[in-house]
C-alpha atoms as a PDB file:
ATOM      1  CA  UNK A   1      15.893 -83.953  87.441  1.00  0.00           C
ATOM      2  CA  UNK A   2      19.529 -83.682  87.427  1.00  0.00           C
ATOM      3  CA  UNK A   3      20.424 -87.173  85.264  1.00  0.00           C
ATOM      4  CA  UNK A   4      18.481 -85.021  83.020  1.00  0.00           C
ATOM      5  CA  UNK A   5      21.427 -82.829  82.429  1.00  0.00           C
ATOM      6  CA  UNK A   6      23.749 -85.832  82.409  1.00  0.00           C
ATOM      7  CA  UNK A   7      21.895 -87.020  78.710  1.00  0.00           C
ATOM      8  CA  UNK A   8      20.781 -83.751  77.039  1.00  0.00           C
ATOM      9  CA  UNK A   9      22.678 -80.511  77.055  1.00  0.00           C
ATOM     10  CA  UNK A  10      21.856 -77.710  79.568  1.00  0.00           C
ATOM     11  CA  UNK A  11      21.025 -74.757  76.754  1.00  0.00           C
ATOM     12  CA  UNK A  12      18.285 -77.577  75.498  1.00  0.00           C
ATOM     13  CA  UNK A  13      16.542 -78.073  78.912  1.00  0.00           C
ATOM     14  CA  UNK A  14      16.862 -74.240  79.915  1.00  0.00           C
ATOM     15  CA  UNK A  15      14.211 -73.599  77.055  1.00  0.00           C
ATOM     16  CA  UNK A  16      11.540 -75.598  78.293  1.00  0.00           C
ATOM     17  CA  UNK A  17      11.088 -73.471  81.466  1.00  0.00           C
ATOM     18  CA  UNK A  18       9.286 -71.432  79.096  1.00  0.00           C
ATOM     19  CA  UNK A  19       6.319 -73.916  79.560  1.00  0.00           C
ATOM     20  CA  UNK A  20       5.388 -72.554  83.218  1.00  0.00           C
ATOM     21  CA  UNK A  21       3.179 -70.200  81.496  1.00  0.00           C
ATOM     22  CA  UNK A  22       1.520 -72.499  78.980  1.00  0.00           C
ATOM     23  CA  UNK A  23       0.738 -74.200  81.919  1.00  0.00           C
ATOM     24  CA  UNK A  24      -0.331 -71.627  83.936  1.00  0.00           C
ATOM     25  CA  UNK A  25      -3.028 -70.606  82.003  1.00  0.00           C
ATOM     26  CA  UNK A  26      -4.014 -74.071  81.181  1.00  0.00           C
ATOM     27  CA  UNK A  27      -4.286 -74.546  84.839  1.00  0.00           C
ATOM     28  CA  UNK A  28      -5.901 -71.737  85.631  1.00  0.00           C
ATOM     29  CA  UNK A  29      -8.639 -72.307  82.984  1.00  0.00           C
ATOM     30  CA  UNK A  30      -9.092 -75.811  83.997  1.00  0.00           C
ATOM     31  CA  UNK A  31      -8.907 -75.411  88.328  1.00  0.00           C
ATOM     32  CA  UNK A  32      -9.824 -71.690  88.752  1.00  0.00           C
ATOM     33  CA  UNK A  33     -12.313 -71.310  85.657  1.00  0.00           C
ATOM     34  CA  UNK A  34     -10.436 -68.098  84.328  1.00  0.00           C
ATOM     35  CA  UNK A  35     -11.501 -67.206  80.740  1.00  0.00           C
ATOM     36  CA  UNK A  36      -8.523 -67.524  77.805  1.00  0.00           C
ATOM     37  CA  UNK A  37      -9.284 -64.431  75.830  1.00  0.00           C
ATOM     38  CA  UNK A  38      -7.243 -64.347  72.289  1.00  0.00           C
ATOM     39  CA  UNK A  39      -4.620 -62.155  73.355  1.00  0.00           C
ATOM     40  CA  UNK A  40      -3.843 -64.707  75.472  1.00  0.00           C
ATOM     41  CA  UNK A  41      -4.045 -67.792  72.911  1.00  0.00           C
ATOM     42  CA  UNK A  42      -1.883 -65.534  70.461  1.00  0.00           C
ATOM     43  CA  UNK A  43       0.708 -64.975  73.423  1.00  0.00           C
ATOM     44  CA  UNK A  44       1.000 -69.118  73.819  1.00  0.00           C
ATOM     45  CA  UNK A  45       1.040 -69.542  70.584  1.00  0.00           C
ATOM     46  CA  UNK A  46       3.850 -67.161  69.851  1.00  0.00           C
ATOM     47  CA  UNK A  47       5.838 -68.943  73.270  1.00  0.00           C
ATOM     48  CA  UNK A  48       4.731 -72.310  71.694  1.00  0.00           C
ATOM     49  CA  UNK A  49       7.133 -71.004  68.484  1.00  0.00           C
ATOM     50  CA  UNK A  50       9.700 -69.581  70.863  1.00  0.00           C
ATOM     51  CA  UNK A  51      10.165 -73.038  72.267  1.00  0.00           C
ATOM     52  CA  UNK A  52      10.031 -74.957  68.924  1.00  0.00           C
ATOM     53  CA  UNK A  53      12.695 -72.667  67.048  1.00  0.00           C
ATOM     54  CA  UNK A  54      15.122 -73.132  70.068  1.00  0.00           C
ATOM     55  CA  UNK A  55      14.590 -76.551  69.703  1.00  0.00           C
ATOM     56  CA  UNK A  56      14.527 -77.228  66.362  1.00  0.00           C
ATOM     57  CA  UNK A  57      17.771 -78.714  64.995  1.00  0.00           C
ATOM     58  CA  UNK A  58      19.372 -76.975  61.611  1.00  0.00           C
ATOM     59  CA  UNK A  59      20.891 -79.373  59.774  1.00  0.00           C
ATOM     60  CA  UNK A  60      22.521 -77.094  56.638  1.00  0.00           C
END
């Protein structure tokens, strides 16, 4: 993982450790049969954004 940082900057990579919980729940929907109420769909969706708007690039 660390020639990772040698192509993309560190402040871009940082921002997708903000998918452990998108995963989480995925995972424990999928292995532990945990039900997604839609709190929790709203609260992914809102990280979802999170990680898109640091991502996005602004080209003005």
């Amino acid at each position: 993982m660390v020639w990772v940082l040698s192509i993309y900057p560190a402040s871009s990579m940082a921002s997708f450790s903000f998918f452990a919980p998108i995963f989480g729940v995925i995972f424990g929907c999928v292995i532990l049969k945990e039900e997604i109420s839609i709190s929790i769909i709203i609260s992914l969706l809102f990280v979802s954004v999170g990680i898109y708007l640091i991502n996005v690039n602004d080209n003005k």
